[in-house]
N, C-alpha and C. Protein backbone atom coordinates (compact mmCIF):
# COMPACT_ATOMS: atom_id res chain seq x y z
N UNK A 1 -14.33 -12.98 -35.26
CA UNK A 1 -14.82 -12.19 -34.13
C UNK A 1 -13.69 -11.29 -33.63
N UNK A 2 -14.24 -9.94 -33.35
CA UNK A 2 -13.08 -9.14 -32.98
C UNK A 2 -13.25 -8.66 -31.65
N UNK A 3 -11.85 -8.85 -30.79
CA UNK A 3 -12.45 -8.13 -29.68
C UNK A 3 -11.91 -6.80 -29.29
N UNK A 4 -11.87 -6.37 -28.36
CA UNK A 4 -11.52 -4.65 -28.09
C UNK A 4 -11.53 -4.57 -26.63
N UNK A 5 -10.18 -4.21 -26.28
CA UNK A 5 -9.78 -3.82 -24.72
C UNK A 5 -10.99 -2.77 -24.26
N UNK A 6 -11.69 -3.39 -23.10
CA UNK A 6 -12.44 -2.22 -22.32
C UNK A 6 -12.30 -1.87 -20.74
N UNK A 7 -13.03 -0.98 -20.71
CA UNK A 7 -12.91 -1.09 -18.93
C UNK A 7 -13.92 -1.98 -18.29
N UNK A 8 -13.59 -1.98 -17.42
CA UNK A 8 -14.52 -3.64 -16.60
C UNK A 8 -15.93 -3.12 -15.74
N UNK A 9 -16.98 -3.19 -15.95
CA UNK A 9 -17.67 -2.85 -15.04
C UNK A 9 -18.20 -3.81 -14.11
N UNK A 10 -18.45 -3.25 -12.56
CA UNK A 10 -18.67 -4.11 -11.68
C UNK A 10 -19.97 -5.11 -11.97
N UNK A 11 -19.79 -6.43 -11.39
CA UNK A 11 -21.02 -7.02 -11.38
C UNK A 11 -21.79 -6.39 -10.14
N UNK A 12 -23.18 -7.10 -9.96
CA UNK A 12 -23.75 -6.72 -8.76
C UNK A 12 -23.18 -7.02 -7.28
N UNK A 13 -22.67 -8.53 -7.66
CA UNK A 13 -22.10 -8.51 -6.45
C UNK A 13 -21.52 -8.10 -5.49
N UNK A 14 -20.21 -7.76 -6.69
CA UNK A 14 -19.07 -6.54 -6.29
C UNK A 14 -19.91 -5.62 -5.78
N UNK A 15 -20.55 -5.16 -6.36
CA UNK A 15 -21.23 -3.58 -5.87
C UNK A 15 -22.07 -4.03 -4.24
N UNK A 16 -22.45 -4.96 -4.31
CA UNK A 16 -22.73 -5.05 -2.73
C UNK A 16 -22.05 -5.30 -1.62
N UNK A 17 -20.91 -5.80 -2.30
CA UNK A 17 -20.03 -6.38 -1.16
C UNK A 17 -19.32 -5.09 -0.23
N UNK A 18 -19.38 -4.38 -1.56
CA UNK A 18 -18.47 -2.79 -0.85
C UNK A 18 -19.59 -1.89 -0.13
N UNK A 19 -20.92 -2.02 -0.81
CA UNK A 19 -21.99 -1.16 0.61
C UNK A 19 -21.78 -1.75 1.74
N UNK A 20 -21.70 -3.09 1.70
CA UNK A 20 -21.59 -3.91 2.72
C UNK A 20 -20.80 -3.13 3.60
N UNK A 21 -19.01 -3.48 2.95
CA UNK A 21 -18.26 -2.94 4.00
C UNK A 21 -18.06 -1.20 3.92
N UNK A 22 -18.70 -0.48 3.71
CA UNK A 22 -18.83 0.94 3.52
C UNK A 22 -19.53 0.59 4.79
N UNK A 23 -21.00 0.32 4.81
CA UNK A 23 -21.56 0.28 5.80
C UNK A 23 -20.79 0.25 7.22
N UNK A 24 -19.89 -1.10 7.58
CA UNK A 24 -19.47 -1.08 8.20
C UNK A 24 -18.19 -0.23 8.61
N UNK A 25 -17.70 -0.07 7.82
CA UNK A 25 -16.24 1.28 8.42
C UNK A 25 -16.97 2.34 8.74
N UNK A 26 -17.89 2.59 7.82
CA UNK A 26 -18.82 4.12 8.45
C UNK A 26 -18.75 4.05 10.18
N UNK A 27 -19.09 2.79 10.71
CA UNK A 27 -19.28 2.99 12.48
C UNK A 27 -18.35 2.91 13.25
N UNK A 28 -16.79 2.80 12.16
CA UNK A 28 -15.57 2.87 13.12
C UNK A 28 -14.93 4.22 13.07
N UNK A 29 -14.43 4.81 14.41
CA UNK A 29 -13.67 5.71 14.39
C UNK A 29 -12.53 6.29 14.02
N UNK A 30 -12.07 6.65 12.91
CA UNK A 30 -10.59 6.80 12.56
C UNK A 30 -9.67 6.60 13.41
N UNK A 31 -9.42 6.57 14.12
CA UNK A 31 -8.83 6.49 15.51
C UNK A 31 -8.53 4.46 15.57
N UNK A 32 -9.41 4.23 15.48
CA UNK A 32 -9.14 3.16 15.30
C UNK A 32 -8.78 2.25 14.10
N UNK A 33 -8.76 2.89 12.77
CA UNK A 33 -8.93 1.72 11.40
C UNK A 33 -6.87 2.03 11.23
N UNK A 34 -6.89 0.80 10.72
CA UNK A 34 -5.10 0.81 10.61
C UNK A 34 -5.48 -0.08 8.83
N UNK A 35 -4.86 0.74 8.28
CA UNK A 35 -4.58 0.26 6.70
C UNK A 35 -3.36 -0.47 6.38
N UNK A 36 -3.62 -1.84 5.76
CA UNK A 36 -2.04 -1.95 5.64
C UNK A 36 -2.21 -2.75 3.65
N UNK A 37 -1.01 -2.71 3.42
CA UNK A 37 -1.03 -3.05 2.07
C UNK A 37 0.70 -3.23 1.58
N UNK A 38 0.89 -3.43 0.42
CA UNK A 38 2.04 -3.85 -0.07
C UNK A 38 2.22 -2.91 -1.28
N UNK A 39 3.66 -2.36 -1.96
CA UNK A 39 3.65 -2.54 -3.10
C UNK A 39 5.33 -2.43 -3.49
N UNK A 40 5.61 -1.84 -4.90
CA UNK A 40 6.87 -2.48 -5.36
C UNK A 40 7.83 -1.45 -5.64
N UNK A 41 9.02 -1.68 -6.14
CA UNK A 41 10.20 -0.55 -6.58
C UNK A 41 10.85 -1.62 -6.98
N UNK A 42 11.11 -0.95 -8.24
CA UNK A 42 12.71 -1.63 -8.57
C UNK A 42 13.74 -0.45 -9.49
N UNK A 43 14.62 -0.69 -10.46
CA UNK A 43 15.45 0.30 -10.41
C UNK A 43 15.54 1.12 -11.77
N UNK A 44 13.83 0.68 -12.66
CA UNK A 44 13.05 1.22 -13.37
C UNK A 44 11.95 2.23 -13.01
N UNK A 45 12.06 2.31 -11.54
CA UNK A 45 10.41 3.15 -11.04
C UNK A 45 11.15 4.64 -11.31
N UNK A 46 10.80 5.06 -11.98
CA UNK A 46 11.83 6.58 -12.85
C UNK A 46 10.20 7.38 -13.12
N UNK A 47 10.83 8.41 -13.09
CA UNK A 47 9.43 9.59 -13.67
C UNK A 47 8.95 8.76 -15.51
N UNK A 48 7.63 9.26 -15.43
CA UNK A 48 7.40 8.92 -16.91
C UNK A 48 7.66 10.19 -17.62
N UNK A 49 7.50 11.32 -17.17
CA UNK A 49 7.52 12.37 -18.26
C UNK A 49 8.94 13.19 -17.95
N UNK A 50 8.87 13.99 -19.15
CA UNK A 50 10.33 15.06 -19.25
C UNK A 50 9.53 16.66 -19.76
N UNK A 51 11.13 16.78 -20.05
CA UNK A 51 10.99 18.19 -21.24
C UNK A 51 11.99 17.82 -22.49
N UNK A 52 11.51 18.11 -23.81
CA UNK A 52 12.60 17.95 -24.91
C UNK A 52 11.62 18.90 -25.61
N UNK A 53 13.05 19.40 -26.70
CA UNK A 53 12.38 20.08 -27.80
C UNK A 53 11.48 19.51 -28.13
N UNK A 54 10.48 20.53 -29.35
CA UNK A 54 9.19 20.03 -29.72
C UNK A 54 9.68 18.85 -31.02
N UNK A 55 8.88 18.05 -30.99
CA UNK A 55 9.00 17.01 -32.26
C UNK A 55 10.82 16.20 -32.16
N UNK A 56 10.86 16.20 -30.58
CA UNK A 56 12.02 15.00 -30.52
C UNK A 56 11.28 14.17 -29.49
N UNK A 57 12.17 13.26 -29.04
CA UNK A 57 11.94 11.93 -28.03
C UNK A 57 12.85 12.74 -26.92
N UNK A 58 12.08 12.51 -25.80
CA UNK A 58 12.52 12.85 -24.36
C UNK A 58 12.94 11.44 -23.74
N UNK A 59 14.40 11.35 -23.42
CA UNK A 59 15.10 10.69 -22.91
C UNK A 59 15.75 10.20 -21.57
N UNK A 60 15.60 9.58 -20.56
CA UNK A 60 15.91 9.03 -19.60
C UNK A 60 16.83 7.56 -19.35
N UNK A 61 18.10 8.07 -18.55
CA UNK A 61 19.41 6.95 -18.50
C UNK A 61 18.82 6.40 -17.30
N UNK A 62 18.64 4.84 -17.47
CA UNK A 62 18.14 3.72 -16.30
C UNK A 62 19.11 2.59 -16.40
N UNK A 63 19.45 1.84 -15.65
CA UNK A 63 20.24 0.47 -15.61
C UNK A 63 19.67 -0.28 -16.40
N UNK A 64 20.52 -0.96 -17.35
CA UNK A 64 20.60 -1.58 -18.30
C UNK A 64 19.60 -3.31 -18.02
N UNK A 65 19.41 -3.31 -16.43
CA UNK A 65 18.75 -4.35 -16.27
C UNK A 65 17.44 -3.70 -14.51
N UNK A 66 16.85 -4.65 -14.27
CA UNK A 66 15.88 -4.19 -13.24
C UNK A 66 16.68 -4.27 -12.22
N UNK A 67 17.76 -5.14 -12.11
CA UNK A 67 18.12 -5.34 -10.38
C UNK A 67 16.56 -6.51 -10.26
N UNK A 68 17.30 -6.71 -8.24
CA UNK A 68 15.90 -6.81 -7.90
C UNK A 68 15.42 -6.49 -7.45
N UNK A 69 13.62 -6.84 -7.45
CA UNK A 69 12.42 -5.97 -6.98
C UNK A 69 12.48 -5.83 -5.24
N UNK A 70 12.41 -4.67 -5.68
CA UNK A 70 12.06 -4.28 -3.52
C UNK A 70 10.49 -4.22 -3.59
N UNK A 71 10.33 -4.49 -2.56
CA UNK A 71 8.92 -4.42 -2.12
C UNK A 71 8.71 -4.23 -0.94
N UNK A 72 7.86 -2.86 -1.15
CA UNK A 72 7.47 -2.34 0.72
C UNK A 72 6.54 -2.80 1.19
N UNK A 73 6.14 -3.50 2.38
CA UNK A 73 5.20 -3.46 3.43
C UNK A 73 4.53 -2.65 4.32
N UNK A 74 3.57 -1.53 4.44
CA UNK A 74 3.43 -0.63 5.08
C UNK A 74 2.17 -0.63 6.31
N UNK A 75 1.50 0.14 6.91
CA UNK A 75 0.83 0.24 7.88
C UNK A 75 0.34 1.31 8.23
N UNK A 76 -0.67 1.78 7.74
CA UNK A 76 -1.09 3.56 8.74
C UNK A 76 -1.98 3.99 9.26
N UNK A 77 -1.77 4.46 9.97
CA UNK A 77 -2.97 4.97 10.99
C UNK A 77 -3.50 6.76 10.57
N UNK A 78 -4.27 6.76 11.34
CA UNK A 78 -4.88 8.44 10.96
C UNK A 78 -3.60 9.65 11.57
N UNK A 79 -2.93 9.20 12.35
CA UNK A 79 -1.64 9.73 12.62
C UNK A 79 -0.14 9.79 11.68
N UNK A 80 -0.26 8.97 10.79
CA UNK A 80 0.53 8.56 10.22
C UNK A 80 1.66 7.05 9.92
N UNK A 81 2.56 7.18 9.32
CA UNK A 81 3.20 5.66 9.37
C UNK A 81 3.36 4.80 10.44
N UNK A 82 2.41 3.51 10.86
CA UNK A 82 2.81 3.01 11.95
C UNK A 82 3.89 2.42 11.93
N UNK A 83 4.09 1.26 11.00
CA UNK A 83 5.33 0.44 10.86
C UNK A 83 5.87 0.40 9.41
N UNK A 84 6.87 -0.17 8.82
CA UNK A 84 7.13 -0.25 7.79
C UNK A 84 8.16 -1.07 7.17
N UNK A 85 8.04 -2.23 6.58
CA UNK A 85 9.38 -2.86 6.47
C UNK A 85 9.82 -3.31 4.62
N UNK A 86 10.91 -3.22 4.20
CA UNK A 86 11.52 -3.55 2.55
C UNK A 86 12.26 -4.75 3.02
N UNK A 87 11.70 -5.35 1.63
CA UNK A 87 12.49 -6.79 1.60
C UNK A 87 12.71 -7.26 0.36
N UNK A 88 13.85 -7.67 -0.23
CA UNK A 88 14.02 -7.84 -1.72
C UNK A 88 12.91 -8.95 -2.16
N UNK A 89 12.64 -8.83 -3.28
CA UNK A 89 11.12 -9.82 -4.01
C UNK A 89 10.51 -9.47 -3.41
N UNK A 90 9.24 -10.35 -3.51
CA UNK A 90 7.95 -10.27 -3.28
C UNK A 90 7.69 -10.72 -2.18
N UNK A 91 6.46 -9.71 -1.91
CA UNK A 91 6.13 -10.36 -0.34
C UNK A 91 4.94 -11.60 0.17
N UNK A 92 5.26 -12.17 0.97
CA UNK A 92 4.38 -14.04 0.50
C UNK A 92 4.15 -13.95 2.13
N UNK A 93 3.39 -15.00 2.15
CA UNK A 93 2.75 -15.08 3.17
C UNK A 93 3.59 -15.29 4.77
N UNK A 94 5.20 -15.74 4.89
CA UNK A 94 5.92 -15.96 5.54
C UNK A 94 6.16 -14.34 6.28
N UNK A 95 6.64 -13.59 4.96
CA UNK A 95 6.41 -12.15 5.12
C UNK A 95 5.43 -11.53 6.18
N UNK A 96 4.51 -11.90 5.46
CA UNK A 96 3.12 -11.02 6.52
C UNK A 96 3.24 -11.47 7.66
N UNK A 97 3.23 -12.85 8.02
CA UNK A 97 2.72 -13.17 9.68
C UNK A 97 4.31 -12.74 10.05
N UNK A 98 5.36 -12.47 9.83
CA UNK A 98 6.70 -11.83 10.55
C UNK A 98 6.10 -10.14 10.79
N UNK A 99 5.63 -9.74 9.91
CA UNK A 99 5.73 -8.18 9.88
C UNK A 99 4.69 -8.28 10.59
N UNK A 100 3.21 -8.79 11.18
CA UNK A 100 2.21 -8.68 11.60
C UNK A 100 3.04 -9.10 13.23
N UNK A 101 3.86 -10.08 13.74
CA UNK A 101 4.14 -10.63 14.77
C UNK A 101 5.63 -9.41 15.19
N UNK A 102 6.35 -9.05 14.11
CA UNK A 102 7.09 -7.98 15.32
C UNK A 102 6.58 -6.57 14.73
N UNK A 103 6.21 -6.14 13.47
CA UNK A 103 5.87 -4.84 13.86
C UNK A 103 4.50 -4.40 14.01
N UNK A 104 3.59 -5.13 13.96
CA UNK A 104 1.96 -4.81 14.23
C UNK A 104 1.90 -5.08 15.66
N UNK A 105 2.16 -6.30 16.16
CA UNK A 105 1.26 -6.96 17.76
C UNK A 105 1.92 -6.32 18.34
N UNK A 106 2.88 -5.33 18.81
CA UNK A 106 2.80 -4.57 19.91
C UNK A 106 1.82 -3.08 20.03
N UNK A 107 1.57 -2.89 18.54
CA UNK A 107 0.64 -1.45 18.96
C UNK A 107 -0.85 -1.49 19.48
N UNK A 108 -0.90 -3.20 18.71
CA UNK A 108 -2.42 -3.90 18.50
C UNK A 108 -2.39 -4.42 20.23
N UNK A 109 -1.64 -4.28 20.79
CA UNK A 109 -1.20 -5.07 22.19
C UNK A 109 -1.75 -3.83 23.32
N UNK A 110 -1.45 -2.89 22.80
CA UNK A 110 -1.68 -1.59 23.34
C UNK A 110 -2.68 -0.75 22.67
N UNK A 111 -3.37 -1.18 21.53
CA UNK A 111 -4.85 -0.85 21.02
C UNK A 111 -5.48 -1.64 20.78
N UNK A 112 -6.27 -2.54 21.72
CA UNK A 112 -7.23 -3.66 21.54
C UNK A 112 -8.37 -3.08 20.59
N UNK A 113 -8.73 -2.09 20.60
CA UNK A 113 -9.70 -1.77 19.77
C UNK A 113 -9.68 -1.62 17.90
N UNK A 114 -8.61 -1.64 18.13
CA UNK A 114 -7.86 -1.83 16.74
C UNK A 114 -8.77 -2.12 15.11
N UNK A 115 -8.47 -1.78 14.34
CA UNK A 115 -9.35 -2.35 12.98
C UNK A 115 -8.61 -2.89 12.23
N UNK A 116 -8.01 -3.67 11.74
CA UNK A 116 -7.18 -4.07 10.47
C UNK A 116 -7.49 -3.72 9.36
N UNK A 117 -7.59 -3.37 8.32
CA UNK A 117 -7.98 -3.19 7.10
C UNK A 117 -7.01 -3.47 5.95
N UNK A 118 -7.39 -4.54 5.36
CA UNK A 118 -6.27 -5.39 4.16
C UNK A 118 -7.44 -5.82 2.73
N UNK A 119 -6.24 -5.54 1.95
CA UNK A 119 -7.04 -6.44 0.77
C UNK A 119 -7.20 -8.08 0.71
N UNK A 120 -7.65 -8.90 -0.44
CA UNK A 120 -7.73 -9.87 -0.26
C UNK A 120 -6.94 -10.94 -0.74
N UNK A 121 -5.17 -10.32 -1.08
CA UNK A 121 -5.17 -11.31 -1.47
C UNK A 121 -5.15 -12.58 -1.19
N UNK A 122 -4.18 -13.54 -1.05
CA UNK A 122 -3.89 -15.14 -0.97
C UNK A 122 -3.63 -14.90 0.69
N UNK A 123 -2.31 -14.26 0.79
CA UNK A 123 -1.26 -14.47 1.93
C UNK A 123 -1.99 -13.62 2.99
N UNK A 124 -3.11 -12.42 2.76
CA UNK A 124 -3.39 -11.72 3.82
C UNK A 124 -4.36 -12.79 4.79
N UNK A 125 -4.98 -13.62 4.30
CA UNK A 125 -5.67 -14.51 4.23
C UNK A 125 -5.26 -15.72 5.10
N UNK A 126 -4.28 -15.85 5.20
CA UNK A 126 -3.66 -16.75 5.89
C UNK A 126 -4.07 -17.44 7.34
N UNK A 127 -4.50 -18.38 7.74
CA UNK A 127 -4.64 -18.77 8.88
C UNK A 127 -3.95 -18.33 10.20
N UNK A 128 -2.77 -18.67 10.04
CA UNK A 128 -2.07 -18.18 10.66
C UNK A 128 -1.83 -16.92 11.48
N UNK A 129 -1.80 -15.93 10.60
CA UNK A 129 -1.62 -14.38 10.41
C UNK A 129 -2.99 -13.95 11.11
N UNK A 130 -3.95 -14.70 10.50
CA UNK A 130 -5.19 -14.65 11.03
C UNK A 130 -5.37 -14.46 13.12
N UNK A 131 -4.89 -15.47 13.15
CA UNK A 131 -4.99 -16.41 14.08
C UNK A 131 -4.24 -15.37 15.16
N UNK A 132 -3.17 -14.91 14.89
CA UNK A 132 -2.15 -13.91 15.53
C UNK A 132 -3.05 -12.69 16.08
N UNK A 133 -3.23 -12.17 15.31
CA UNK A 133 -4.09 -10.66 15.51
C UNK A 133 -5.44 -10.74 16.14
N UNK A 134 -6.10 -12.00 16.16
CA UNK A 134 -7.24 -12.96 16.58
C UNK A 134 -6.44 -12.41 18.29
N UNK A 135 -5.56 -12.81 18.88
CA UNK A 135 -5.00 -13.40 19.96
C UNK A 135 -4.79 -11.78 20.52
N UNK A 136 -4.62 -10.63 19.98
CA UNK A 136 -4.70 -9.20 20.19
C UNK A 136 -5.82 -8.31 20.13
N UNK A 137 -7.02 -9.64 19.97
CA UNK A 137 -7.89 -8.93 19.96
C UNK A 137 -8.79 -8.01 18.67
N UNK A 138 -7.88 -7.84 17.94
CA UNK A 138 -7.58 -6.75 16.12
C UNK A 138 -9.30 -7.53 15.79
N UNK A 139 -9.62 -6.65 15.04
CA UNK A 139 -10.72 -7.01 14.25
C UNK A 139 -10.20 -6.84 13.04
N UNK A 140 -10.61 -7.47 11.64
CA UNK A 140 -10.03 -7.54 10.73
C UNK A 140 -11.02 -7.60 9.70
N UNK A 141 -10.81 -6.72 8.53
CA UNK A 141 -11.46 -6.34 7.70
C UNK A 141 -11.08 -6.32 6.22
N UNK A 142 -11.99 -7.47 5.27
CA UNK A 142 -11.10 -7.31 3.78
C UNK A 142 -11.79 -6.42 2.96
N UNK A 143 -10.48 -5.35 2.67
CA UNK A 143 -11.62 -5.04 1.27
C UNK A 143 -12.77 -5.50 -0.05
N UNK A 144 -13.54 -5.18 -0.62
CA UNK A 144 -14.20 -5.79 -1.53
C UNK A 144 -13.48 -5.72 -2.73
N UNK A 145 -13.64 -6.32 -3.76
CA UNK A 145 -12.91 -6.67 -5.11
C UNK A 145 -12.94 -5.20 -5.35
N UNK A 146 -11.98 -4.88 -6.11
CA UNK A 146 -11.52 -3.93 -7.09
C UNK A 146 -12.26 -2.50 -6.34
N UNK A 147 -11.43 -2.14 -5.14
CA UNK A 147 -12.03 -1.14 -4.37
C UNK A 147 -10.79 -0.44 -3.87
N UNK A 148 -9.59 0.21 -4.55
CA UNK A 148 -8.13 0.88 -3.90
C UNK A 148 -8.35 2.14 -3.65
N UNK A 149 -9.50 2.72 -3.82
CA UNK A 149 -10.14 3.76 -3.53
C UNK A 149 -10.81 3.88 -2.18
N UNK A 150 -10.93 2.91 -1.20
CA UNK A 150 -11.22 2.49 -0.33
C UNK A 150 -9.79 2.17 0.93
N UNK A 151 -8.98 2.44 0.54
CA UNK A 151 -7.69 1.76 1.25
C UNK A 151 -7.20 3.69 1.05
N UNK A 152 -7.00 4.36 2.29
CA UNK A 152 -5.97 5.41 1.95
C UNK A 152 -4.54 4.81 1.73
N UNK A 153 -4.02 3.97 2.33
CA UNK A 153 -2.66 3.73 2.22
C UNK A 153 -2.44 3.95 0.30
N UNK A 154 -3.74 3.65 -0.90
CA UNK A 154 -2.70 3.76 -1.63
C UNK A 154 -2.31 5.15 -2.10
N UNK A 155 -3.20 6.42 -1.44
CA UNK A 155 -2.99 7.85 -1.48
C UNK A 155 -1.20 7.69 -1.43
N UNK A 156 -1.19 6.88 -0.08
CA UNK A 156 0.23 7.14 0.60
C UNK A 156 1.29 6.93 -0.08
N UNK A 157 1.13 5.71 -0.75
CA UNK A 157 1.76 5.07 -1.81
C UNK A 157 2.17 5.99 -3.21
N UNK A 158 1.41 6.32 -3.65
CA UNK A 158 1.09 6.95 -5.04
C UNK A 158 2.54 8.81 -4.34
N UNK A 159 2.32 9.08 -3.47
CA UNK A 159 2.65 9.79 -2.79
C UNK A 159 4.22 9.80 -2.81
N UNK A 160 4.61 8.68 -2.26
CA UNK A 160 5.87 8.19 -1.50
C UNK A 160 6.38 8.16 -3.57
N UNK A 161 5.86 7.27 -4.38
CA UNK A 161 6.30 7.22 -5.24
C UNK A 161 6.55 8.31 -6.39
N UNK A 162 5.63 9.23 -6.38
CA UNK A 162 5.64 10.40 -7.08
C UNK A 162 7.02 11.45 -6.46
N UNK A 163 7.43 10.81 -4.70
CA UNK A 163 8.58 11.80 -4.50
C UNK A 163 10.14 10.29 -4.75
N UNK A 164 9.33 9.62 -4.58
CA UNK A 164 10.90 8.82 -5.15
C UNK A 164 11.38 8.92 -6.51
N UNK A 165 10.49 9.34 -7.46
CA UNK A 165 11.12 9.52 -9.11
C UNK A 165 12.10 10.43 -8.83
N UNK A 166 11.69 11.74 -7.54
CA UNK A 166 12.87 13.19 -8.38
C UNK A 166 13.51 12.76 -7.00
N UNK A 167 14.37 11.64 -6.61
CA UNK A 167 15.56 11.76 -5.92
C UNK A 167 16.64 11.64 -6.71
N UNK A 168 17.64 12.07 -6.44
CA UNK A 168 18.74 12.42 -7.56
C UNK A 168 20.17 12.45 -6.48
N UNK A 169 21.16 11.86 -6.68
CA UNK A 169 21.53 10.75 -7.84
C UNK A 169 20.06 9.77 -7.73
N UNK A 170 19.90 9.41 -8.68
CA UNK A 170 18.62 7.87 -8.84
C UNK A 170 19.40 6.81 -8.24
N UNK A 171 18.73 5.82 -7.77
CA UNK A 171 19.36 4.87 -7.31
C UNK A 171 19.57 3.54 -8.46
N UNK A 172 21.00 3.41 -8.22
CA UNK A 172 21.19 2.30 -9.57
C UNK A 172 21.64 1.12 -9.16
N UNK A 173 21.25 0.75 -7.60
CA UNK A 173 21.42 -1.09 -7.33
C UNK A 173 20.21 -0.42 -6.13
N UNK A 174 19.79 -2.13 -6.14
CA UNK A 174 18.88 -2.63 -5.28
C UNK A 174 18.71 -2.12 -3.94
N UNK A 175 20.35 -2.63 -3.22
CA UNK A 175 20.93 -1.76 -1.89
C UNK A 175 20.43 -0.04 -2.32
N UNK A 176 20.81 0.58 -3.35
CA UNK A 176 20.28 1.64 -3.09
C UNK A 176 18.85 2.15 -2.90
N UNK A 177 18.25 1.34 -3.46
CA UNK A 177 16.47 1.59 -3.39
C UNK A 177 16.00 1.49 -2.21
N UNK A 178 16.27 0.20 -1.60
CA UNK A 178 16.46 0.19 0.05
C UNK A 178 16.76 1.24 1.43
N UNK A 179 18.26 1.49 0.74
CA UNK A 179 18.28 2.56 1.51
C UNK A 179 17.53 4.17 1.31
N UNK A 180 17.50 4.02 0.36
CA UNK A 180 16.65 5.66 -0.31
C UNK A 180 15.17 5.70 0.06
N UNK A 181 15.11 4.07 0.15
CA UNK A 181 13.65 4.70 0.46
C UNK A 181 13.86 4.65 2.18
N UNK A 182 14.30 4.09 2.80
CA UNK A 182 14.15 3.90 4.55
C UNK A 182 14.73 5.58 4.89
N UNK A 183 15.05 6.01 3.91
CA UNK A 183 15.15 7.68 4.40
C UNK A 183 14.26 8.05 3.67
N UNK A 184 13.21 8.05 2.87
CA UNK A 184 12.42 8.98 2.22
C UNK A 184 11.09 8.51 2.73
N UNK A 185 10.69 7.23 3.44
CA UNK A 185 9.50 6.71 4.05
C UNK A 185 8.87 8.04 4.95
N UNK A 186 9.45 8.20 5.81
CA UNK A 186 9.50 9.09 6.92
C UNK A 186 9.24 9.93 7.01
N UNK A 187 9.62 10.63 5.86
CA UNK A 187 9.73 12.09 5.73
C UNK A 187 8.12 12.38 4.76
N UNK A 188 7.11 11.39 4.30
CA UNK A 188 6.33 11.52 3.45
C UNK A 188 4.89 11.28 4.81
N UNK A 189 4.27 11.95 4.33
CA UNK A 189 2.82 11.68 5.35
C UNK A 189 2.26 13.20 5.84
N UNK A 190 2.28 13.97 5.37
CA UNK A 190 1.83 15.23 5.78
C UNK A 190 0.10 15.06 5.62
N UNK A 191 -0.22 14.46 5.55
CA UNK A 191 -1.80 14.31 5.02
C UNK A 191 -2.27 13.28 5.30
N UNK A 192 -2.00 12.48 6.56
CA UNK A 192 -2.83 11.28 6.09
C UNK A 192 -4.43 11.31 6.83
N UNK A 193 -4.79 12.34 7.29
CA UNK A 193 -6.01 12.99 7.87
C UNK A 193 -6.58 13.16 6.87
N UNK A 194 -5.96 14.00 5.64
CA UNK A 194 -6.57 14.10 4.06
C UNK A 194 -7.45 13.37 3.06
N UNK A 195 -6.22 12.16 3.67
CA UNK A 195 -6.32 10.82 3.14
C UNK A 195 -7.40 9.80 3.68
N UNK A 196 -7.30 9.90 4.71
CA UNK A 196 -8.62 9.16 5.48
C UNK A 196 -10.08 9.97 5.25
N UNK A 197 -10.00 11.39 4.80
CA UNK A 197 -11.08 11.93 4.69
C UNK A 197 -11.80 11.43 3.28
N UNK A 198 -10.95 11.54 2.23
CA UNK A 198 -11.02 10.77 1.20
C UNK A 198 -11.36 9.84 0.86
N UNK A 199 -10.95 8.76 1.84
CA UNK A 199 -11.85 7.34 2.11
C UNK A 199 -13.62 7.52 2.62
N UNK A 200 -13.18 8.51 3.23
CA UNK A 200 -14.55 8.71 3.74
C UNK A 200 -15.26 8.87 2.55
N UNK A 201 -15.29 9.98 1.78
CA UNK A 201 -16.22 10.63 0.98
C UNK A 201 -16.87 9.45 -0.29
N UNK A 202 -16.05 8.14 -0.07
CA UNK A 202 -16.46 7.04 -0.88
C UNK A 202 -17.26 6.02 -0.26
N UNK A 203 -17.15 6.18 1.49
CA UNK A 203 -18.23 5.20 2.30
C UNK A 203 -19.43 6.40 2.35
């Protein structure tokens, strides 16, 4: 028996779960939905493409090893970056309820009306974390399976990363990824009105 890599199509379920919550973001106001999500860098995240003559190999100098993985935590609103924090490895559930308890519950403190919007994994999930934003009032919302088309933050993402390939010098330790990005975070977000519209056009 032979098999063959394909693309996955949704079951039904999936497909209802997301009218479901389409349905529901449709009746919240941008103004209120706050996106938050995770993702990674390490000291391989380099452009994929070049220029070389025709019929050679296009070449790129990277550290001989990964370092270790940074991983950002982010947050945004229809205004732009609310909070944002890097922390070497991966981010676990200890992570979230810290970043949810000092850099979320004061905005959520001062916007009771608030929306959360997270995927599903393990740690977002958390009792705890839960329990916190519960206490601010936050309403909280998981995405449906296999829906990143639904989350602007990963516009933001895809964004932030497409301008971290052409920083130059590249960063070649960990400390540098860190710092390169806590100056290049900031400066990225010209669109996130764009970006939320975008979400829209899929609810």
């Amino acid at each position: 028996m032979e098999f063959t890599r394909k693309r996955l199509t949704l079951v039904p379920q999936n497909i209802d779960l997301r009218q479901s919550f389409c349905r529901t973001i449709n009746s919240i106001p941008d103004n209120n939905l706050v996106f938050l999500d995770e993702t990674g860098f390490n000291l391989h995240t380099s452009k994929q493409y070049g220029y070389s003559i025709k019929n050679t190999k296009c070449f790129v100098t990277v550290p001989a090893n990964h370092g270790k993985n940074v991983s950002l935590m982010a947050a945004i609103t229809v205004n732009g970056i609310l909070s944002f924090k890097i922390v070497d490895g991966a981010y676990n559930g200890n992570f979230f309820c810290d970043f949810i308890t000092n850099n979320l519950r004061p905005y959520f403190q001062t916007n009771p009306h608030s929306v959360l919007v997270l995927d599903i994994c393990a740690f977002h999930r958390r009792r705890d974390g839960i329990n916190m934003l519960s206490q601010s009032s936050v309403s909280v919302y998981f995405l449906p399976p296999y829906s990143p088309q639904l989350n602007p933050i990963e516009e933001y993402f895809s964004c932030l990363k497409a301008n971290y390939t052409f920083i130059r010098p590249f960063p070649k330790t960990s400390n540098e990824v860190r710092a390169t990005l806590n100056l290049l975070i900031p400066t990225i977000g010209i669109d996130f009105c764009g970006w939320y519209f975008n979400t829209r056009r899929w609810v």
